[in-house]
N, C-alpha and C. Protein backbone atom coordinates (compact mmCIF):
# COMPACT_ATOMS: atom_id res chain seq x y z
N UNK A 1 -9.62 266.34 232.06
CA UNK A 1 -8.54 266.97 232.79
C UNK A 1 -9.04 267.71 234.02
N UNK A 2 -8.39 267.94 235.06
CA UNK A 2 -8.39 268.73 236.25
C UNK A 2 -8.19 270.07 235.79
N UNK A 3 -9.41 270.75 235.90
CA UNK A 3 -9.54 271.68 235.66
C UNK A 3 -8.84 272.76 236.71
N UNK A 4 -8.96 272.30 237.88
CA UNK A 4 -8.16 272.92 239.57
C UNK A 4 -7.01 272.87 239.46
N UNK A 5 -5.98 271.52 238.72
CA UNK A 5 -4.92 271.71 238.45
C UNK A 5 -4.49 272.49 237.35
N UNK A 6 -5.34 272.72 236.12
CA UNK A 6 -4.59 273.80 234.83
C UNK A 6 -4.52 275.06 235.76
N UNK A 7 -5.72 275.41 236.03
CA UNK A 7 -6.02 277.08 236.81
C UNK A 7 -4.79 277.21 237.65
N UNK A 8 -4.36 276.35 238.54
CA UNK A 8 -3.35 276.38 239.86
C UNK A 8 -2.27 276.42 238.76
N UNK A 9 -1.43 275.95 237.20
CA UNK A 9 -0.44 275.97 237.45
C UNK A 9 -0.46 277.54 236.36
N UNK A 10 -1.86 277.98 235.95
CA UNK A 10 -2.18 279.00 234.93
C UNK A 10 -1.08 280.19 235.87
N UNK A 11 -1.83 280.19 237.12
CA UNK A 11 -1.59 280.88 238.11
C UNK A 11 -0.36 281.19 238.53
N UNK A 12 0.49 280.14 238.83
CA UNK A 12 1.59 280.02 238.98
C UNK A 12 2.86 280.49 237.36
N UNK A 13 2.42 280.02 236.71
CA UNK A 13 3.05 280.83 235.60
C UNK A 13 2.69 281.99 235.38
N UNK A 14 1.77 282.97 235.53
CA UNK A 14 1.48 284.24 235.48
C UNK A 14 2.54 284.90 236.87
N UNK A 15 2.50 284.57 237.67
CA UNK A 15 3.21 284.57 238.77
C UNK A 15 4.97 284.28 238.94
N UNK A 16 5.14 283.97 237.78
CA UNK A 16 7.04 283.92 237.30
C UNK A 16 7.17 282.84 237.69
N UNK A 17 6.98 281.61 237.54
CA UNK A 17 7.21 279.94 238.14
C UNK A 17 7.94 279.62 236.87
N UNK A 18 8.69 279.13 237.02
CA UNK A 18 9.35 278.69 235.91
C UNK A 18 9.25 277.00 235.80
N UNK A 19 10.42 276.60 234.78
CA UNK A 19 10.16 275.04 234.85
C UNK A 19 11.08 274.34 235.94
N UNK A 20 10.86 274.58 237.17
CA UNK A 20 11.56 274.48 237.95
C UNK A 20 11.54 272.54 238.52
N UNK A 21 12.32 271.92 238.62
CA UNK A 21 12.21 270.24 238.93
C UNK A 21 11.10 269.89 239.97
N UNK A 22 10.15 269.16 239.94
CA UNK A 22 9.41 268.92 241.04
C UNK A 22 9.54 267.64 242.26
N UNK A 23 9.19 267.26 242.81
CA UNK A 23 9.39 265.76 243.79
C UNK A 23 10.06 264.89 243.39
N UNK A 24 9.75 264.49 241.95
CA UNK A 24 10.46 263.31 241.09
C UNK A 24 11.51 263.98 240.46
N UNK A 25 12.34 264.96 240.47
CA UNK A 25 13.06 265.87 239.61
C UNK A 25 12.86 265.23 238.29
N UNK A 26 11.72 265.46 237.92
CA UNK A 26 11.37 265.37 236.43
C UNK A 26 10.89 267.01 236.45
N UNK A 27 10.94 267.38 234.97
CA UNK A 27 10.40 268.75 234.70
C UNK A 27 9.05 268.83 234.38
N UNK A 28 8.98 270.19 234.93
CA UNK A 28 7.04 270.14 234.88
C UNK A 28 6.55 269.63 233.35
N UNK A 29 7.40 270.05 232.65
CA UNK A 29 6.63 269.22 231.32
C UNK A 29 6.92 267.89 230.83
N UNK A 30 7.65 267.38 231.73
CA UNK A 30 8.13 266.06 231.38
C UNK A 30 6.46 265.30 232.47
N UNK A 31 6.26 265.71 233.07
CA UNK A 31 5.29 265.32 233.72
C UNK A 31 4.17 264.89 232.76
N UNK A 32 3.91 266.55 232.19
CA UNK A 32 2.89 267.14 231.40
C UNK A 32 2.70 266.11 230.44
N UNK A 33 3.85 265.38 229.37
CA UNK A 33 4.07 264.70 228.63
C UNK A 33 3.50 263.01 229.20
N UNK A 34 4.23 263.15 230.31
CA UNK A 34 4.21 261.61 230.50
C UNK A 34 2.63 261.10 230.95
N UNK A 35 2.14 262.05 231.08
CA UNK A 35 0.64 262.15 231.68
C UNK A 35 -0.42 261.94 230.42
N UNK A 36 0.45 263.16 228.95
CA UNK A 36 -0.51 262.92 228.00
C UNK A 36 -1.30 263.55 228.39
N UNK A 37 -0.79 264.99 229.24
CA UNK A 37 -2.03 265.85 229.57
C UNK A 37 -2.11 266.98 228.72
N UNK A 38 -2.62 266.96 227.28
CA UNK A 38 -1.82 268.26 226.14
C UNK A 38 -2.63 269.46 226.53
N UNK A 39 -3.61 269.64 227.56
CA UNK A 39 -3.86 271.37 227.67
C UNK A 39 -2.67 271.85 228.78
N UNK A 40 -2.39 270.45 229.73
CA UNK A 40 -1.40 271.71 230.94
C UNK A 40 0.14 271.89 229.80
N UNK A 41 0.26 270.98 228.80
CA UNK A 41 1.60 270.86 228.06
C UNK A 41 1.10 272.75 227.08
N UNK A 42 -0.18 272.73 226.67
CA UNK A 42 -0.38 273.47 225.59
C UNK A 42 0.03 274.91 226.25
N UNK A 43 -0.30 274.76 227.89
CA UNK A 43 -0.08 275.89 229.05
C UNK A 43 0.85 276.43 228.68
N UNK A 44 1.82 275.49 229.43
CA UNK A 44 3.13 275.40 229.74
C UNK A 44 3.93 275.92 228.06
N UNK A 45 3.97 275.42 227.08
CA UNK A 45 4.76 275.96 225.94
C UNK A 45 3.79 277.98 225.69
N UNK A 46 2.79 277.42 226.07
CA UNK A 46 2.47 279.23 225.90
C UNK A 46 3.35 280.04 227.12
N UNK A 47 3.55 279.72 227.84
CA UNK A 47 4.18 280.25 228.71
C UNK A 47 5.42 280.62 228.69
N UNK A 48 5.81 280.20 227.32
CA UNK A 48 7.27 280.64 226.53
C UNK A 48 8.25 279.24 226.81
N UNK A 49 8.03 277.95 227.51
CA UNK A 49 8.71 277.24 227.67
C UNK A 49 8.85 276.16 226.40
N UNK A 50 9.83 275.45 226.07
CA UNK A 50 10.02 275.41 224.99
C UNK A 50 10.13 273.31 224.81
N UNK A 51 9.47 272.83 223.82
CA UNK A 51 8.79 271.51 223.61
C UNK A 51 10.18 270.48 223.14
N UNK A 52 11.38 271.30 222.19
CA UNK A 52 12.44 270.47 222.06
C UNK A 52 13.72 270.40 222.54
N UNK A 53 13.34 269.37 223.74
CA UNK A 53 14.50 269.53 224.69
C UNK A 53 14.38 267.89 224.93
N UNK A 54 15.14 267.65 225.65
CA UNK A 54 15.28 265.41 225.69
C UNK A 54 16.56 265.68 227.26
N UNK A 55 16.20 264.49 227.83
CA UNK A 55 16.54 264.54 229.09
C UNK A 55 18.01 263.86 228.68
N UNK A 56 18.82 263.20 229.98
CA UNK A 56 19.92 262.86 230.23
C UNK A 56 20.01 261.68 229.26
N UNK A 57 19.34 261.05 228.81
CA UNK A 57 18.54 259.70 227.97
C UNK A 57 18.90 259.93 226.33
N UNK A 58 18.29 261.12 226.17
CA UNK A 58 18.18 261.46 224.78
C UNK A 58 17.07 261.45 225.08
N UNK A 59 15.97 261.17 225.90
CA UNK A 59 14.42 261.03 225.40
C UNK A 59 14.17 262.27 225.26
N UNK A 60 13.22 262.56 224.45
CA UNK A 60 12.44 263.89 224.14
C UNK A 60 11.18 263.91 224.91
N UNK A 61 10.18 265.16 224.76
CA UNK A 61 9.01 265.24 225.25
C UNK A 61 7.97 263.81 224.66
N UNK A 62 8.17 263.70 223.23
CA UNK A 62 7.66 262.54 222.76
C UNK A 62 8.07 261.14 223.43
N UNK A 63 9.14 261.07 223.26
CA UNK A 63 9.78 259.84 223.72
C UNK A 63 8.59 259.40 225.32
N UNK A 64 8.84 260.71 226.57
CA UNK A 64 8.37 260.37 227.46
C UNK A 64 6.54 260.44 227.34
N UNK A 65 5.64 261.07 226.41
CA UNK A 65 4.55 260.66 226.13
C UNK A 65 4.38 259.38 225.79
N UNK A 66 5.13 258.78 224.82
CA UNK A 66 5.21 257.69 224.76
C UNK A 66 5.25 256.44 225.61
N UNK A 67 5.95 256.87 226.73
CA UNK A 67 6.06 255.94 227.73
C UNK A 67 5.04 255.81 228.63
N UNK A 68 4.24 257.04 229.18
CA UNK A 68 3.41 257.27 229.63
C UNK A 68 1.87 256.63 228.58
N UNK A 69 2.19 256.82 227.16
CA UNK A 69 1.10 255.95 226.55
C UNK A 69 0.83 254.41 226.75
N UNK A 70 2.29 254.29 226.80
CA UNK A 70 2.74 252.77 227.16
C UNK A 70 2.26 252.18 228.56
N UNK A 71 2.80 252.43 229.58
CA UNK A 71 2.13 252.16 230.70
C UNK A 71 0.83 252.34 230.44
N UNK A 72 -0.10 253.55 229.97
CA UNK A 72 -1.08 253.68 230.21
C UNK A 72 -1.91 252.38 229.56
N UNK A 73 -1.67 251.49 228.63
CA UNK A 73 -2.24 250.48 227.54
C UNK A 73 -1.47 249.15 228.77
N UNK A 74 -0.55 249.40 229.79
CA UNK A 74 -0.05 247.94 230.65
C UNK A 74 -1.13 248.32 231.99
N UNK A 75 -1.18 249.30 232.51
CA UNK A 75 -1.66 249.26 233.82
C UNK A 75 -3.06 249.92 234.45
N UNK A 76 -3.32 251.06 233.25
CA UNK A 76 -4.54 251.68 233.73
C UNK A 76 -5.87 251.29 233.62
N UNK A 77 -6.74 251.49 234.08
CA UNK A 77 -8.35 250.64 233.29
C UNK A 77 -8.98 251.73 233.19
N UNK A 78 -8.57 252.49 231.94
CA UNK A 78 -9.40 253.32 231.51
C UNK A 78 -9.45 252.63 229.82
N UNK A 79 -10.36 253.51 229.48
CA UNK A 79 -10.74 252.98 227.78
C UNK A 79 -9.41 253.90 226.83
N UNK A 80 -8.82 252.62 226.64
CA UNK A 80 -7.68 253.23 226.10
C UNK A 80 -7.72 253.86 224.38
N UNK A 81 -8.72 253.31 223.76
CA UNK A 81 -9.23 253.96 222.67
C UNK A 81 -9.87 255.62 222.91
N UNK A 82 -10.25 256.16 223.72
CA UNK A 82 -10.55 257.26 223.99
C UNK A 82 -9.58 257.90 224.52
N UNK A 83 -8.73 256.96 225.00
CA UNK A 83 -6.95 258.03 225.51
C UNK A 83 -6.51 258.51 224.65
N UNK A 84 -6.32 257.53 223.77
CA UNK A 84 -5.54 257.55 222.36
C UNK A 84 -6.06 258.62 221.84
N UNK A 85 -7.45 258.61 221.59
CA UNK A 85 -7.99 259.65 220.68
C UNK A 85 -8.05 261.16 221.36
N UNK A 86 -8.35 261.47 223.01
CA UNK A 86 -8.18 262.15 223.35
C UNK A 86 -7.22 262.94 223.68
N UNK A 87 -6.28 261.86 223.89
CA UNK A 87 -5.19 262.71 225.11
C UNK A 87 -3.95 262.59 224.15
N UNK A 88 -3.77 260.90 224.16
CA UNK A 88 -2.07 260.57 223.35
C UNK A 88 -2.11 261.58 222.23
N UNK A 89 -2.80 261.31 220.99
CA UNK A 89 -3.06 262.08 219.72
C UNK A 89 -2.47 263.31 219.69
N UNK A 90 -4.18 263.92 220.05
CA UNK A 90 -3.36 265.67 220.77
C UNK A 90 -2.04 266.35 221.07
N UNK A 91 -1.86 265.24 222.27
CA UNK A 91 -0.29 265.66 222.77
C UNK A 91 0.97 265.68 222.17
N UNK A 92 0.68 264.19 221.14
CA UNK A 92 1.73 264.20 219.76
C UNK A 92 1.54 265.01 219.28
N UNK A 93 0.52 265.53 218.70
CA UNK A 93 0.58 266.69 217.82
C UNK A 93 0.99 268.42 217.98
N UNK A 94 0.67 268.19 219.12
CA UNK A 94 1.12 269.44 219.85
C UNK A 94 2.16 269.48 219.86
N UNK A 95 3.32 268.50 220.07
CA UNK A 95 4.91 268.37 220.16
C UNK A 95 5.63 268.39 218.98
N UNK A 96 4.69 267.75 218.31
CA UNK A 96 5.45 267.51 216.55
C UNK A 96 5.32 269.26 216.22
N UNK A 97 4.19 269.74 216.30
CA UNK A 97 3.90 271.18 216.22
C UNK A 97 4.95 271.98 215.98
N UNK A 98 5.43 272.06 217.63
CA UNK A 98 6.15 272.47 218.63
C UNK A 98 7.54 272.58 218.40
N UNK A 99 8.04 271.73 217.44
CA UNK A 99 9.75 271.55 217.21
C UNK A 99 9.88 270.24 218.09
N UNK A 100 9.67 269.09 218.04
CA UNK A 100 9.97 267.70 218.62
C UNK A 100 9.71 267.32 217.16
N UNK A 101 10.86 266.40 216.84
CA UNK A 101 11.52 266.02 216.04
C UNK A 101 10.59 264.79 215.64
N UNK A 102 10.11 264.26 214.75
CA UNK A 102 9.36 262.62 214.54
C UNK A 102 10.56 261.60 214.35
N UNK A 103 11.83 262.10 214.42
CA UNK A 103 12.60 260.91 214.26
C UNK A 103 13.59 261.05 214.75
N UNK A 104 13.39 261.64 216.24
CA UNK A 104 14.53 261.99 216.95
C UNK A 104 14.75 260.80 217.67
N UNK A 105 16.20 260.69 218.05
CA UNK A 105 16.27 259.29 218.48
C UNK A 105 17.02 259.62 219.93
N UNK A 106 16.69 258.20 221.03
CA UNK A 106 17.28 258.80 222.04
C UNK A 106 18.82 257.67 222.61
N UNK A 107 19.44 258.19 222.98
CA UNK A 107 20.78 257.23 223.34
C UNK A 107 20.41 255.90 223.08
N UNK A 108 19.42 255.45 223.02
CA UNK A 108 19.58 254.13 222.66
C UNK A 108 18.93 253.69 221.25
N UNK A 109 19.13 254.55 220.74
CA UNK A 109 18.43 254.66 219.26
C UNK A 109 17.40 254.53 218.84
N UNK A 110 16.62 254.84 219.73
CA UNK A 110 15.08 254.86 219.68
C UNK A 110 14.07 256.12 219.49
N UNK A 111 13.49 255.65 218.35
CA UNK A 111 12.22 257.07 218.29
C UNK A 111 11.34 256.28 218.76
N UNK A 112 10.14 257.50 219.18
CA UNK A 112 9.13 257.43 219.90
C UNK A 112 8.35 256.14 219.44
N UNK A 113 8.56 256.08 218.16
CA UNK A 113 7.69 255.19 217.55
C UNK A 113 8.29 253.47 217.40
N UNK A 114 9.35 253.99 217.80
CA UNK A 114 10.34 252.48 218.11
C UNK A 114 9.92 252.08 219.05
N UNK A 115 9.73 252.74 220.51
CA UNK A 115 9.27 252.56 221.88
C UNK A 115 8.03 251.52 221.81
N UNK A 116 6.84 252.10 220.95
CA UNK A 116 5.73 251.03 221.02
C UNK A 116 6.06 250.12 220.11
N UNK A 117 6.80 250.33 219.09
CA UNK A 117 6.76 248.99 218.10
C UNK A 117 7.17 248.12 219.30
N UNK A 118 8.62 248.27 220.20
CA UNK A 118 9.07 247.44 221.26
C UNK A 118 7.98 246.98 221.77
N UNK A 119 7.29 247.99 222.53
CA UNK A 119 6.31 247.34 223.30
C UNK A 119 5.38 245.98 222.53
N UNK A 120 4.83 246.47 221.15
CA UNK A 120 3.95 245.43 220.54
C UNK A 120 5.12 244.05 220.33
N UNK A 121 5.98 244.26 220.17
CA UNK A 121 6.43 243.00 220.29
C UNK A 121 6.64 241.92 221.24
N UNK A 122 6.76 242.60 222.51
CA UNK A 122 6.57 242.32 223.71
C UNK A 122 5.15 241.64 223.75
N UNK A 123 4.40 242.26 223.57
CA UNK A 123 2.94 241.68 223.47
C UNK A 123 2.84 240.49 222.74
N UNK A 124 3.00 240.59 221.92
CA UNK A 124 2.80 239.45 220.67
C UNK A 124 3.99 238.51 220.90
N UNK A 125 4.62 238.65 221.70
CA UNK A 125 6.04 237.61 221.96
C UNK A 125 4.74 236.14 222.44
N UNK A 126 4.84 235.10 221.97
CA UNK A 126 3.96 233.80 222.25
C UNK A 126 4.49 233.32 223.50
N UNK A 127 5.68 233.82 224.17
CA UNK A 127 5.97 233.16 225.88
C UNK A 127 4.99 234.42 226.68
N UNK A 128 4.43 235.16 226.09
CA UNK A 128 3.68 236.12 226.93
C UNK A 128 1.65 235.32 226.87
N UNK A 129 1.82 235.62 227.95
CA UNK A 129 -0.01 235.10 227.85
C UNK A 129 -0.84 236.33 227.37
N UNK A 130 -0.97 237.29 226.48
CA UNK A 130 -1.94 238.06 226.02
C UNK A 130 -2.60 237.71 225.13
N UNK A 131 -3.89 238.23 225.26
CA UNK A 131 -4.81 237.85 224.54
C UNK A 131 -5.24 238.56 223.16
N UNK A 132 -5.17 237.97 222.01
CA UNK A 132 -5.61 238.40 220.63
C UNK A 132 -5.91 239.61 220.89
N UNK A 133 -7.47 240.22 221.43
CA UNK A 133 -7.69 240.81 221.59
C UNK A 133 -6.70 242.33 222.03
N UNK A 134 -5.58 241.95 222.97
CA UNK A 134 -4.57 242.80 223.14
C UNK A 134 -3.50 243.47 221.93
N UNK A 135 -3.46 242.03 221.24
CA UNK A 135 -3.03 242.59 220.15
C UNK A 135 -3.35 243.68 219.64
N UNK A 136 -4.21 243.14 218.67
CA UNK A 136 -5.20 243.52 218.03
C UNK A 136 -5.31 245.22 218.27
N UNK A 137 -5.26 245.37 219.92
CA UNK A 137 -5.60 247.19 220.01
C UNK A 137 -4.39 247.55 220.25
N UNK A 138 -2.75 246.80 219.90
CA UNK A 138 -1.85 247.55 220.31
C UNK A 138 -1.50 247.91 219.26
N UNK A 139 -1.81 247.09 217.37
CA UNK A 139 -1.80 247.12 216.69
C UNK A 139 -2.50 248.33 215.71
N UNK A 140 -3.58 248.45 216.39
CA UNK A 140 -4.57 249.30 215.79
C UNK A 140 -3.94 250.80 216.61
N UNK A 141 -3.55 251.33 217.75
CA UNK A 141 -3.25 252.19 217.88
C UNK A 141 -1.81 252.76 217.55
N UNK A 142 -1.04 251.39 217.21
CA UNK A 142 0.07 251.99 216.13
C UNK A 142 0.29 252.54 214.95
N UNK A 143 -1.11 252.01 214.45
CA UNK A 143 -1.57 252.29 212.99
C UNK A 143 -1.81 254.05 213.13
N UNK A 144 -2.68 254.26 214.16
CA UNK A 144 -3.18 255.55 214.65
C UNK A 144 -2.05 256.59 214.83
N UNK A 145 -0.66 255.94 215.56
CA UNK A 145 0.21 256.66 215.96
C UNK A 145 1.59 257.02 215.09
N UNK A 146 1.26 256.23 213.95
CA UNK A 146 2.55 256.23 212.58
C UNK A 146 1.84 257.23 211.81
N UNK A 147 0.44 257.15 211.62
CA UNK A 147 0.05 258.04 210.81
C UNK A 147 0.30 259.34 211.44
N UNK A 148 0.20 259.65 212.31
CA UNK A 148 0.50 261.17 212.61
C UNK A 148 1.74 261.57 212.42
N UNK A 149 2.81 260.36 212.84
CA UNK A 149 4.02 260.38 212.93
C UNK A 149 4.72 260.80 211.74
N UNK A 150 4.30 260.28 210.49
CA UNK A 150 4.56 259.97 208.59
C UNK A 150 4.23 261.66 208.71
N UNK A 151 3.16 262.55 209.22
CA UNK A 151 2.73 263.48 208.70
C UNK A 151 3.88 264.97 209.11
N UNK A 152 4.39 264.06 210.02
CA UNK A 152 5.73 264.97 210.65
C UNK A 152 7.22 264.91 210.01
N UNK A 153 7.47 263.89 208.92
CA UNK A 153 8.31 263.45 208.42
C UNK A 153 8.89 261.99 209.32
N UNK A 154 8.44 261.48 209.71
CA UNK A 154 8.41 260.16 210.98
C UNK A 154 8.62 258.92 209.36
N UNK A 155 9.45 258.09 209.38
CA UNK A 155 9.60 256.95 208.49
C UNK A 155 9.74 255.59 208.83
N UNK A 156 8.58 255.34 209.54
CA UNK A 156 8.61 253.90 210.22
C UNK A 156 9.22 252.76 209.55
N UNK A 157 9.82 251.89 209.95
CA UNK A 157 10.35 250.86 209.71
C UNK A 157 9.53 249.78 209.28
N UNK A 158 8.25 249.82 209.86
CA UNK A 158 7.00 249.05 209.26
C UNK A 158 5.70 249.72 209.64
């Protein structure tokens, strides 16, 4: 993590900043979430701001970690096994913590954990060209991400 950015927004919340909309009128913790950045998220809820809230969508803070996990496993080239373990993990847990619901669902009837099952199916759809190998780690980090989920009261479908 950017250490220049926690300090700058430490700062700014000591300073009365609230969760005010930024460029993307997303909220600073919807950011926080979608980034999977759980120390500026861990900030930000110390700062008295509060983890169970869900946008115009129904999505929750989870919901949009989720998405941000998601992209992060379609577009980034980082080692996504060390995201997972570092960043995604954490950040779930911090939210489940927090009062975010494991089986909150959003207007379209989706929990967080529906989001990637979608996604793995997408993957594994045979008109898609991915490779075993893709599977294989979208599979294995669902395994990673139900278990935390089950520990929140989360009741996956498979």
């Amino acid at each position: 993590p950017n250490r220049g950015y926690l300090n700058r927004i430490g700062i700014l919340l000591k300073k009365g900043a609230q969760s005010a909309y930024d460029d993307d009128n997303l909220f600073v913790l919807e950011q926080a979430a979608y980034r999977n950045d759980v120390n500026v998220l861990r900030l930000l809820l110390q700062s008295g701001m509060k983890a169970a809230i869900a946008d115009e969508k129904g999505n929750t803070l989870a919901h949009t970690a989720m998405q941000g996990l998601i992209l992060g496993f379609e577009e980034w080239d980082i080692d996504m096994t060390d995201f997972l373990t570092n960043y995604s993990l954490p950040t779930f847990k911090l939210l489940l913590e927090k009062g975010v619901e494991a089986e909150c669902r959003n207007h379209d009837g989706n929990t967080p954990l529906d989001l990637f099952q979608h996604e793995i199916d997408d993957v594994a759809n045979p008109d898609n060209d991915n490779a075993q190998d893709d599977i294989i780690r979208y599979q294995q980090a669902y395994v990673q991400l139900q278990s935390l989920f089950k520990k929140y009261g989360a009741q996956p479908s498979s």
